[in-house]
N, C-alpha and C. Protein backbone atom coordinates (compact mmCIF):
# COMPACT_ATOMS: atom_id res chain seq x y z
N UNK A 1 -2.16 21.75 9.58
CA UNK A 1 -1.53 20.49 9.93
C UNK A 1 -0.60 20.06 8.80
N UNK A 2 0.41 19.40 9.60
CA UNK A 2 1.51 19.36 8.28
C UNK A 2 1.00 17.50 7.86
N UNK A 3 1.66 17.25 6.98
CA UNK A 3 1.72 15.72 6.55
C UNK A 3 2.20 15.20 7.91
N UNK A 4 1.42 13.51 8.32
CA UNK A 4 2.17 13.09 9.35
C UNK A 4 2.50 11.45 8.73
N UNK A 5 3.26 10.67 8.97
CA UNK A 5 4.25 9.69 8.79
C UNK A 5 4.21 8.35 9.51
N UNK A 6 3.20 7.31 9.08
CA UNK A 6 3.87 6.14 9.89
C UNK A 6 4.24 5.26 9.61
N UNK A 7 5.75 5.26 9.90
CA UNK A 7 6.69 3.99 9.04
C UNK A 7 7.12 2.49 9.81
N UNK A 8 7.27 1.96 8.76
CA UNK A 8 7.86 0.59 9.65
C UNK A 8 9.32 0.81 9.91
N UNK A 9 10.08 0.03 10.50
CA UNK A 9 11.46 -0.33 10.19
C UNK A 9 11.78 -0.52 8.45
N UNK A 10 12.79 -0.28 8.10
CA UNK A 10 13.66 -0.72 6.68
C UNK A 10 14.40 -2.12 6.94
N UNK A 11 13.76 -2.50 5.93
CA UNK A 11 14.14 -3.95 5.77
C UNK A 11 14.20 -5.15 6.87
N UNK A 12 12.47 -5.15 6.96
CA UNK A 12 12.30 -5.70 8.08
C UNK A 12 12.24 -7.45 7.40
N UNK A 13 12.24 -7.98 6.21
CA UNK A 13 12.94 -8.98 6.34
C UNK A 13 11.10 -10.09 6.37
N UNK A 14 10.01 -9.80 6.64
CA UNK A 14 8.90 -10.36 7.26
C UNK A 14 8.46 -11.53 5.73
N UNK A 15 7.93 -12.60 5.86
CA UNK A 15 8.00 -13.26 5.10
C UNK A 15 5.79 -13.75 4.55
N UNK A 16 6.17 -13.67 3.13
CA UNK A 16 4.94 -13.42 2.71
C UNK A 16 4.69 -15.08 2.31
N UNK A 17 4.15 -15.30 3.32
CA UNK A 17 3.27 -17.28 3.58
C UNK A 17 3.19 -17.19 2.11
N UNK A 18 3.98 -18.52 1.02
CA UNK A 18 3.21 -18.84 -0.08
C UNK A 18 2.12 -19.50 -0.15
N UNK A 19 1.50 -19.21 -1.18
CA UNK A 19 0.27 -19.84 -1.72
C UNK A 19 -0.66 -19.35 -0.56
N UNK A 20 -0.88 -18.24 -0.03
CA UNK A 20 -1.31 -17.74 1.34
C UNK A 20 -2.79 -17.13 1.26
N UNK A 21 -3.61 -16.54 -0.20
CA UNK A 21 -4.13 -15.82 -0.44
C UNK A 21 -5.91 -16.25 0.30
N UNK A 22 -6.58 -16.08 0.98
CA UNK A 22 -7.50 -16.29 1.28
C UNK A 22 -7.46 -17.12 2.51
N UNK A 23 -6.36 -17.76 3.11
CA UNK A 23 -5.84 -18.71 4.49
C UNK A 23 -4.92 -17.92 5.15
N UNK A 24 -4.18 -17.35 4.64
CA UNK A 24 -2.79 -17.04 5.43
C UNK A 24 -2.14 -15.75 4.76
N UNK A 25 -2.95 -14.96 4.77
CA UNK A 25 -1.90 -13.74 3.94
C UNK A 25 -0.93 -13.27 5.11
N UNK A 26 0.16 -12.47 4.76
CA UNK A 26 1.23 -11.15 5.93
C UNK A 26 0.33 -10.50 6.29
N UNK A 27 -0.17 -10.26 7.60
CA UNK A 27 -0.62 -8.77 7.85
C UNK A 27 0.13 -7.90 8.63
N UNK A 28 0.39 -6.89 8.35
CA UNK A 28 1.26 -5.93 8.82
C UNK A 28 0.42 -5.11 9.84
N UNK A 29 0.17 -4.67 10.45
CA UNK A 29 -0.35 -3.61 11.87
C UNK A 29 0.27 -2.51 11.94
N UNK A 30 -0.55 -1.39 11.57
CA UNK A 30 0.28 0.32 12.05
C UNK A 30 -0.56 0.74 12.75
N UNK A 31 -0.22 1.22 14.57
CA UNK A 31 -1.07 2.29 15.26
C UNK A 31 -0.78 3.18 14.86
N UNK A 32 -1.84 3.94 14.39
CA UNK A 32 -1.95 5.09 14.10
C UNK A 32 -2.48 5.99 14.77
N UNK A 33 -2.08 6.78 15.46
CA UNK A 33 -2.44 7.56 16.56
C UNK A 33 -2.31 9.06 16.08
N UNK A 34 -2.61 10.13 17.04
CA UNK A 34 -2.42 11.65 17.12
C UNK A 34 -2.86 12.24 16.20
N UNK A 35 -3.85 11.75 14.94
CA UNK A 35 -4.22 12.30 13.97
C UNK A 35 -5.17 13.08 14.15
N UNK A 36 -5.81 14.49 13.86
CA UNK A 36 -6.81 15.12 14.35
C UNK A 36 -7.57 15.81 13.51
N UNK A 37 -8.95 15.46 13.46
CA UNK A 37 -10.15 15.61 12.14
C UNK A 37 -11.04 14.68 11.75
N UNK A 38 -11.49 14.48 11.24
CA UNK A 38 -12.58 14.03 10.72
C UNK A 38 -12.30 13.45 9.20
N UNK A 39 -11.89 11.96 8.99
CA UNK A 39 -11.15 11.55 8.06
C UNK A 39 -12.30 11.60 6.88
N UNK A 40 -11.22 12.47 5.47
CA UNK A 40 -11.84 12.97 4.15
C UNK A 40 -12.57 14.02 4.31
N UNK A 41 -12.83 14.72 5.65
CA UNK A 41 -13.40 15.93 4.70
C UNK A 41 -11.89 16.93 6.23
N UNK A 42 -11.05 16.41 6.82
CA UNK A 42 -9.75 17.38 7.35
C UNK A 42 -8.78 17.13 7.16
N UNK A 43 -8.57 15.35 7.11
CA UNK A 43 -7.68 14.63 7.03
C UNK A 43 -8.05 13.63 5.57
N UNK A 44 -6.24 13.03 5.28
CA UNK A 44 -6.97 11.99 4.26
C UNK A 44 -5.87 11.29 4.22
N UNK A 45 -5.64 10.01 3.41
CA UNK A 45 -4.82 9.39 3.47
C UNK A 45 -4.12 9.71 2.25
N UNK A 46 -2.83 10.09 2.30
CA UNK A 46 -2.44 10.95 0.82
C UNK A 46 -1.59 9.82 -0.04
N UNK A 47 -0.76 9.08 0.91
CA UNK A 47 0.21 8.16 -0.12
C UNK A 47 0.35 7.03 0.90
N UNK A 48 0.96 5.57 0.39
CA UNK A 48 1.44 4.53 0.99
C UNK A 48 2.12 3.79 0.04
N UNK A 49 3.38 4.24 0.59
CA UNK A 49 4.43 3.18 0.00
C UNK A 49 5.18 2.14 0.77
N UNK A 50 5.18 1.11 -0.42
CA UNK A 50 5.63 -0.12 -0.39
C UNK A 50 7.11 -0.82 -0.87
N UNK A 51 7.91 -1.38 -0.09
CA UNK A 51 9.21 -2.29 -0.61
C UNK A 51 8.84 -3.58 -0.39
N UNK A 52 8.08 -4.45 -1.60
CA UNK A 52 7.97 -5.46 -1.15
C UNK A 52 9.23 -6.49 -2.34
N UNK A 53 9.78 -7.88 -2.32
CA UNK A 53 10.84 -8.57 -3.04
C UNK A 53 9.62 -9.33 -3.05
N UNK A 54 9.50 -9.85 -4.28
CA UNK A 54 9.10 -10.96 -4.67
C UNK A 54 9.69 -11.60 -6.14
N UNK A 55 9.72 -13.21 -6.16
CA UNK A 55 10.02 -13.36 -7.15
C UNK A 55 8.83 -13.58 -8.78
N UNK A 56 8.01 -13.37 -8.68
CA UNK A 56 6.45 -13.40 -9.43
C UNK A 56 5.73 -12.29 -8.97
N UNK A 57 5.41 -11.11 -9.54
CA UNK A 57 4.68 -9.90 -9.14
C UNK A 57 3.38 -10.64 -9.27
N UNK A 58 3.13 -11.12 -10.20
CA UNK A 58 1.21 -11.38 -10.68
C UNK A 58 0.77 -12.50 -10.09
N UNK A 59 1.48 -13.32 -8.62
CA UNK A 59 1.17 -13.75 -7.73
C UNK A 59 0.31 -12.66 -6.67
N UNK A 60 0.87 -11.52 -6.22
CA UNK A 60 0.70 -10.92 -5.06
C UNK A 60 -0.15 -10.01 -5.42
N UNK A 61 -0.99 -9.76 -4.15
CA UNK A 61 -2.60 -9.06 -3.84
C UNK A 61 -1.89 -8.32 -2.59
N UNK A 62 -2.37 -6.74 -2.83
CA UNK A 62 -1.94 -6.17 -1.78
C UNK A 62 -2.85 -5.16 -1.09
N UNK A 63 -3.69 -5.35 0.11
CA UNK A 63 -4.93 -4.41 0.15
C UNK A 63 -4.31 -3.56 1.68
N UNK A 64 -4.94 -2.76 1.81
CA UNK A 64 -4.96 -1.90 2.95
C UNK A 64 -5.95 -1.67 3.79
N UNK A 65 -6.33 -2.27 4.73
CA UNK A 65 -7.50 -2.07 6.02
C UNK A 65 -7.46 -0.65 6.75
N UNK A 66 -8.37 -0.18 7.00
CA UNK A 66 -8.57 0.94 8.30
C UNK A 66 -9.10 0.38 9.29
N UNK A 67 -9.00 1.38 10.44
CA UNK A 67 -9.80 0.55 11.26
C UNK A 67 -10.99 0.23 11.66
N UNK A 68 -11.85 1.12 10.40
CA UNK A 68 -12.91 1.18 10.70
C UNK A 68 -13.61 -0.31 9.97
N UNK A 69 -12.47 -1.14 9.07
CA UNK A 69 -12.93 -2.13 8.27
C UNK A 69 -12.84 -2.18 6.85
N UNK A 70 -12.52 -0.95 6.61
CA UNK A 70 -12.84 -1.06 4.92
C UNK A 70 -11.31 -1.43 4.61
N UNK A 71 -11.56 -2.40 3.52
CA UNK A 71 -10.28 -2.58 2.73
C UNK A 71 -10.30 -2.13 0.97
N UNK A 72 -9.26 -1.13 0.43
CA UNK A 72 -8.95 -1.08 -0.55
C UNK A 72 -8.13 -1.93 -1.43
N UNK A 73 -7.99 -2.34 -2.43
CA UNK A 73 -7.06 -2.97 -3.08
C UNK A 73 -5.92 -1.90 -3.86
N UNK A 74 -4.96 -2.10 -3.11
CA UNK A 74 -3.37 -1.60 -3.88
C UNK A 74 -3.49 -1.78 -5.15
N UNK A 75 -3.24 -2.91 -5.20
CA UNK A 75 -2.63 -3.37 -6.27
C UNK A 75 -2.76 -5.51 -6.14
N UNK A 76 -2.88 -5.84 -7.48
CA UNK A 76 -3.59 -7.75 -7.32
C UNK A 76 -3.24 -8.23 -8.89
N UNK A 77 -2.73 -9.39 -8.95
CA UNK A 77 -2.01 -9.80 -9.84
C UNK A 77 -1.51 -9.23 -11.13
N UNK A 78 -0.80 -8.37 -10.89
CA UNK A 78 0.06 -7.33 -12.15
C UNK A 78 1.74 -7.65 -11.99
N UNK A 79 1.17 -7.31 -13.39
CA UNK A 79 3.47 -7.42 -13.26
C UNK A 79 3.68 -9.11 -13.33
N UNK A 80 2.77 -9.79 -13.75
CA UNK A 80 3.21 -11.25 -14.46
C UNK A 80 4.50 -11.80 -13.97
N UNK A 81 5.41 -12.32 -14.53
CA UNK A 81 6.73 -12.49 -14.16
C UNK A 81 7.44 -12.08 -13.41
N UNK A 82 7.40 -10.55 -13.47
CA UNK A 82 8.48 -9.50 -12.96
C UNK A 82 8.43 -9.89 -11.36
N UNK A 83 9.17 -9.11 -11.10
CA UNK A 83 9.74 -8.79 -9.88
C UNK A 83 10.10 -7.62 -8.78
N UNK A 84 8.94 -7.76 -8.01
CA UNK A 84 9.51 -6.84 -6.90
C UNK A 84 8.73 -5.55 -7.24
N UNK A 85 8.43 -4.75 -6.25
CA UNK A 85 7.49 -3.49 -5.89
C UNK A 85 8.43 -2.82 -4.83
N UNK A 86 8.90 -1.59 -5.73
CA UNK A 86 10.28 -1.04 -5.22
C UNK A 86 11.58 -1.87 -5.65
N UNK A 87 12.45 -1.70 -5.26
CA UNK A 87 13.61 -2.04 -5.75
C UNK A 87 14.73 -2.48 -4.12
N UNK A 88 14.37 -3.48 -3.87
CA UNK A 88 15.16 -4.04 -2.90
C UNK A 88 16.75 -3.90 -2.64
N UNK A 89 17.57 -3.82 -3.61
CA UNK A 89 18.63 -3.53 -4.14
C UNK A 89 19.39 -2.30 -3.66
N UNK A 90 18.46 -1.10 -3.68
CA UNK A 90 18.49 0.11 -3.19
C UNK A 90 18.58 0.08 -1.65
N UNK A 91 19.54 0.84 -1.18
CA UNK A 91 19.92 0.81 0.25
C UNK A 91 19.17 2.16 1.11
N UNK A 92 18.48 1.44 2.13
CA UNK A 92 18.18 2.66 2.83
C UNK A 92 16.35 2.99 2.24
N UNK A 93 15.91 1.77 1.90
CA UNK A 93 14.53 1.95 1.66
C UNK A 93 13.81 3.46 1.03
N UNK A 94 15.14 3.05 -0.11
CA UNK A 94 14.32 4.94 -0.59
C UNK A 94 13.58 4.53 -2.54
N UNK A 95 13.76 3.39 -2.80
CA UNK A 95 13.28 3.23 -4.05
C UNK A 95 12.03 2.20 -4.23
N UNK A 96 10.99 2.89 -3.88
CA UNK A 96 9.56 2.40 -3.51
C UNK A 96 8.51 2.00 -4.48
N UNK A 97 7.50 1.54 -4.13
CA UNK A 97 6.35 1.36 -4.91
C UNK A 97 5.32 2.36 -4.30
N UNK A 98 5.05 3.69 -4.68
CA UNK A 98 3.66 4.08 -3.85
C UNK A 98 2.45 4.60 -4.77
N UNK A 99 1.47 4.28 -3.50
CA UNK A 99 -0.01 4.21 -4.27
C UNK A 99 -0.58 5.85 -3.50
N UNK A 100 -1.34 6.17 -4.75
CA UNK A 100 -1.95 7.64 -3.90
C UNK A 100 -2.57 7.97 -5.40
N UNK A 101 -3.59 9.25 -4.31
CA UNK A 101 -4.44 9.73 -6.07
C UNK A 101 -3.62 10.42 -7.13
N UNK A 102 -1.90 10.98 -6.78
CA UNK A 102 -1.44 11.55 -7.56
C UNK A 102 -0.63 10.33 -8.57
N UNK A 103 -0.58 9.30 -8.29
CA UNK A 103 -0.07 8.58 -9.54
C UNK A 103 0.45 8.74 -10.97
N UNK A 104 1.18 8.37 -11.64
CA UNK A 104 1.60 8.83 -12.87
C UNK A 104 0.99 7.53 -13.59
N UNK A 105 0.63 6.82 -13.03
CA UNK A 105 1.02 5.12 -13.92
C UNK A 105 0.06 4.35 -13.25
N UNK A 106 -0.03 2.60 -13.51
CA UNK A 106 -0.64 1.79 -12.91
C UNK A 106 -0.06 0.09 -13.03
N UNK A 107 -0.03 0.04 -11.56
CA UNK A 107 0.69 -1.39 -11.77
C UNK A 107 -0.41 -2.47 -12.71
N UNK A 108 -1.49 -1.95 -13.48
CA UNK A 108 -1.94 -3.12 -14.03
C UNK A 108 -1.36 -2.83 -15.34
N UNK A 109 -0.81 -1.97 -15.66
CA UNK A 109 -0.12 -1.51 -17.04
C UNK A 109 1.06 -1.65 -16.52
N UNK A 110 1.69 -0.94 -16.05
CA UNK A 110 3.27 -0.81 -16.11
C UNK A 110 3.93 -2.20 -16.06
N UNK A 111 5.64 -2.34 -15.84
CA UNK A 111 5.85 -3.14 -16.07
C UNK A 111 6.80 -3.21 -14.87
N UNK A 112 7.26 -4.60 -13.72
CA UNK A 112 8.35 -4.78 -13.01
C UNK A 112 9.36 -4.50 -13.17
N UNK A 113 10.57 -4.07 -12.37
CA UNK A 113 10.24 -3.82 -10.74
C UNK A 113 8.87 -2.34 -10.69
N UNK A 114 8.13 -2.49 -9.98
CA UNK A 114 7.45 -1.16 -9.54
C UNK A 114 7.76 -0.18 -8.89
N UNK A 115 8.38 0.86 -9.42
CA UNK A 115 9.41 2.03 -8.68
C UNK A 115 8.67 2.95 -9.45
N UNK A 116 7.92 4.18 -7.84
CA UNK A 116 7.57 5.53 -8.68
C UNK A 116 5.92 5.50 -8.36
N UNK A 117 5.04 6.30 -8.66
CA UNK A 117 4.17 6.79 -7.84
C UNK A 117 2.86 5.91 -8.89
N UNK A 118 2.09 5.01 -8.55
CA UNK A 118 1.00 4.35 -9.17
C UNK A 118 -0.27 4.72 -8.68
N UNK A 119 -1.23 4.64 -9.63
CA UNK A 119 -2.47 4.49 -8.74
C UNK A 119 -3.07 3.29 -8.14
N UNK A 120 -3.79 3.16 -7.20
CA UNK A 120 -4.07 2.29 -6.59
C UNK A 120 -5.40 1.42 -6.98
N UNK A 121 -5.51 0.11 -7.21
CA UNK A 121 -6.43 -0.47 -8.42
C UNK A 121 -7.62 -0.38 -7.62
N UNK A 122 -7.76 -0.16 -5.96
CA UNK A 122 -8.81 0.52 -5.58
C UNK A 122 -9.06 2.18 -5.40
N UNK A 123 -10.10 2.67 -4.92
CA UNK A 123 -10.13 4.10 -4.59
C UNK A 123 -9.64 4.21 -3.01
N UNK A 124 -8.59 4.93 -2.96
CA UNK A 124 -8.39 5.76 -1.62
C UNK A 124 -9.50 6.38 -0.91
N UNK A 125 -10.11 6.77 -1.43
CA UNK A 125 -11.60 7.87 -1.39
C UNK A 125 -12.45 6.77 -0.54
N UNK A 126 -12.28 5.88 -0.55
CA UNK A 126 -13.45 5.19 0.27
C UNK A 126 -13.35 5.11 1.18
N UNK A 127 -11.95 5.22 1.87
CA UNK A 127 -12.02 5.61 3.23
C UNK A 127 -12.09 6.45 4.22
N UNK A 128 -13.09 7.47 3.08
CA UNK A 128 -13.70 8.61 3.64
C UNK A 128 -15.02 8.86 3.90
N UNK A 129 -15.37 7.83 5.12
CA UNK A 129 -16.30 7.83 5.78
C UNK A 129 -16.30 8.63 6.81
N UNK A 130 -16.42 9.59 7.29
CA UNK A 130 -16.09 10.55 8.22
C UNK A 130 -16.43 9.74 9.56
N UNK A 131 -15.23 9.53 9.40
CA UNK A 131 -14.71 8.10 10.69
C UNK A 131 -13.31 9.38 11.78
N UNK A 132 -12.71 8.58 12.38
CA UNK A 132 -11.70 9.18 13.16
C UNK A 132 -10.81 8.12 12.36
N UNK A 133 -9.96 8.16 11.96
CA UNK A 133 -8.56 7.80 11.75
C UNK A 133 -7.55 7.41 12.04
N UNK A 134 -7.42 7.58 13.52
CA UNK A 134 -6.72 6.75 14.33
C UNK A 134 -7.18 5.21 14.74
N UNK A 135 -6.05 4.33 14.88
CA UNK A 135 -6.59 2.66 15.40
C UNK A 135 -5.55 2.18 14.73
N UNK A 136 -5.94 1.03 14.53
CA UNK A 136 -5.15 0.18 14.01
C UNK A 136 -5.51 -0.44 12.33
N UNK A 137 -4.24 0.42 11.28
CA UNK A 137 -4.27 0.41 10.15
C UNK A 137 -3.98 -1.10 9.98
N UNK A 138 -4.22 -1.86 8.60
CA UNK A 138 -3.52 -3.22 8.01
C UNK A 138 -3.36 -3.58 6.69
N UNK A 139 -1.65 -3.46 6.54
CA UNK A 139 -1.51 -3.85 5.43
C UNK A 139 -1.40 -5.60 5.40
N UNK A 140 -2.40 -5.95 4.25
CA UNK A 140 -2.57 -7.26 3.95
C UNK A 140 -1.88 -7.38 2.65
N UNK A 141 -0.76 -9.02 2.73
CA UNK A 141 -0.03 -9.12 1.73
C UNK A 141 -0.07 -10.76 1.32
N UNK A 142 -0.65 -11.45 0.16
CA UNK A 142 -0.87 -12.53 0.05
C UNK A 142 -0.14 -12.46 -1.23
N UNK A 143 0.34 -14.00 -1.38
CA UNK A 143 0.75 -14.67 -2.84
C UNK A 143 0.00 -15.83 -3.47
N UNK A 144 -0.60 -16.04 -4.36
CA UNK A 144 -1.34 -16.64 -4.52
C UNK A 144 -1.23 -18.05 -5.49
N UNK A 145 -0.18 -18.30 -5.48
CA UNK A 145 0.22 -19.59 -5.69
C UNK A 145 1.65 -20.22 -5.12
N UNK A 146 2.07 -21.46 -5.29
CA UNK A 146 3.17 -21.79 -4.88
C UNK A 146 4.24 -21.49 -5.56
N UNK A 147 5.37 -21.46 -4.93
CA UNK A 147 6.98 -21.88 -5.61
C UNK A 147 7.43 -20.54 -5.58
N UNK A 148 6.63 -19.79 -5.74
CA UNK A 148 7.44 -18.19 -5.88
C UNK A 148 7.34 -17.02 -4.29
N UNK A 149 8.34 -16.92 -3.75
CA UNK A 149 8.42 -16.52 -2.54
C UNK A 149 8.61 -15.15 -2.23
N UNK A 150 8.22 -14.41 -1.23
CA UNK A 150 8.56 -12.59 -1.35
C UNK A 150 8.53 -12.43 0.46
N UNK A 151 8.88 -11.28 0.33
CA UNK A 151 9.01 -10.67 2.32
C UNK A 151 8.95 -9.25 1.53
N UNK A 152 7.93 -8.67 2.83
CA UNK A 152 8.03 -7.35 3.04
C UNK A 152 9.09 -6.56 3.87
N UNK A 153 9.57 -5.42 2.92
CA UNK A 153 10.97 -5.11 3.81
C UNK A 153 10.29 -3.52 4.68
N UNK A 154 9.26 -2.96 3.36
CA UNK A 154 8.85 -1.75 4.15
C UNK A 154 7.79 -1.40 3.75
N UNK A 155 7.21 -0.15 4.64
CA UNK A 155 6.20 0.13 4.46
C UNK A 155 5.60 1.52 5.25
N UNK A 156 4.66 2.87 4.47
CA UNK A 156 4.48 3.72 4.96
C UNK A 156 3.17 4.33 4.90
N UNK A 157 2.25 5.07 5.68
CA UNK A 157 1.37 5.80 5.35
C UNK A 157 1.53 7.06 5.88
N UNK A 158 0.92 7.87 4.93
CA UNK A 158 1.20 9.14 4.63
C UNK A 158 0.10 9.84 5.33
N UNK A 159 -0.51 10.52 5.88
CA UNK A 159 -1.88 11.30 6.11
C UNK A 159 -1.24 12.50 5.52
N UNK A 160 -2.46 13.38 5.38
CA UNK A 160 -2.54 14.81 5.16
C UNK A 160 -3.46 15.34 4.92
N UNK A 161 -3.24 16.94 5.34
CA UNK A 161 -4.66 17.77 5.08
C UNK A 161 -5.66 17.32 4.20
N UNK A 162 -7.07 17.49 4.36
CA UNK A 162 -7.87 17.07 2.89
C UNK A 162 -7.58 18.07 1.93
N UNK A 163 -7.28 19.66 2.15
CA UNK A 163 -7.69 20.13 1.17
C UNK A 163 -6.49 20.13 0.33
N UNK A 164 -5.13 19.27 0.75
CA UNK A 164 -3.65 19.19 -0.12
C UNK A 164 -3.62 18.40 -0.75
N UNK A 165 -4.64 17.21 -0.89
CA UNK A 165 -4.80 16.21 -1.74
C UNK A 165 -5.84 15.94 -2.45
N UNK A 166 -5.72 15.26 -4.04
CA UNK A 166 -6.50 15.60 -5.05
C UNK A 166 -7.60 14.63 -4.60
N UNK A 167 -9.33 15.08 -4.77
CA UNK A 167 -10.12 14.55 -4.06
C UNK A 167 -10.87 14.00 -5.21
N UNK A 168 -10.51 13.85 -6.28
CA UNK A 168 -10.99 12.64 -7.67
C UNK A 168 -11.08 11.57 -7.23
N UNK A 169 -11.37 10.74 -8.12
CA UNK A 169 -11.74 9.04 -8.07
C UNK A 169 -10.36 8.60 -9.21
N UNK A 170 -9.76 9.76 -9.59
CA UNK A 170 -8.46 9.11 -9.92
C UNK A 170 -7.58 7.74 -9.91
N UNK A 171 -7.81 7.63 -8.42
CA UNK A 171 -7.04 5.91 -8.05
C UNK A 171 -8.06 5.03 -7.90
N UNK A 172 -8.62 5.21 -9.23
CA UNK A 172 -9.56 3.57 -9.31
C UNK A 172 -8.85 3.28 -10.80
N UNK A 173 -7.68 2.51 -11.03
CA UNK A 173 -7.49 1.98 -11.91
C UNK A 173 -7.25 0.21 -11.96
N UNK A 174 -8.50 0.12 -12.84
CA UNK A 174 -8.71 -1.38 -12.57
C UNK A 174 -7.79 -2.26 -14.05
């Protein structure tokens, strides 16, 4: 099975409710369909990248639901001041923020805009409950105080074989 792909639109523009975090976060919805195996030990979730604009990074909490319920945490108040996860600027939604076990870096270290492959401040790995994989994925996107505003422009998940992706606890960087 090759890698399979489910993307949103580019620069969809969707607006992240301030001060939203625990009342009102973005949730984003991906059916995820046609996937076939037995998720983490055929299939796994290999990468998910993000274009989100914001003006305060260390406002925003960004987790990922399956459908079986479990939520991981992306990434949650990093990047202080800075701005933006990916690079909005960039045309054609190709200069991203993505989370996966191969990471080089970590948005609780690095520094804004977030462009380039991070680990994810939860484990990917946990959503390898040997579940089915298909349903309805959710990316959850909250800001957690006022005055500073962001929209999600994009967004992707990656599946792939289990045995093509590194099966460490790697992407637990807290």
């Amino acid at each position: 099975m090759a890698a399979q792909v489910f993307s949103s639109p580019c620069m969809m523009h969707l607006s992240i409710p301030d001060n939203g975090c625990g009342k009102n976060p973005l949730i984003y919805d991906f059916e995820v369909n046609g996937l076939q195996g037995v998720f983490g030990e055929e299939i796994t979730l290999e990468r998910v990248d993000v274009l989100i604009e914001h003006s305060w990074n260390g406002d925003v909490s960004i987790l990922l639901q399956s459908p079986f319920g479990i939520e991981v945490e992306l990434s949650s108040g990093n990047g202080a001041g800075g701005n933006h996860y990916g690079n909005p600027k960039v045309e054609g939604c190709r200069a991203l923020a993505s989370f996966s076990r191969a990471g080089s870096g970590s948005t609780a270290f690095d520094k804004p805009p977030f462009v380039g492959e991070f680990f994810p401040q939860g484990d990917l790995n946990d959503f390898h409950k040997g579940k089915n994989p298909n349903g309805i994925w959710k990316l959850m996107i909250c800001d957690a105080f006022q005055a500073d505003i962001g929209k999600l422009h994009f967004v992707r998940l990656v599946f792939a074989p289990a045995e093509s992706v590194l099966t460490g606890n790697a992407g637990n960087m807290k």
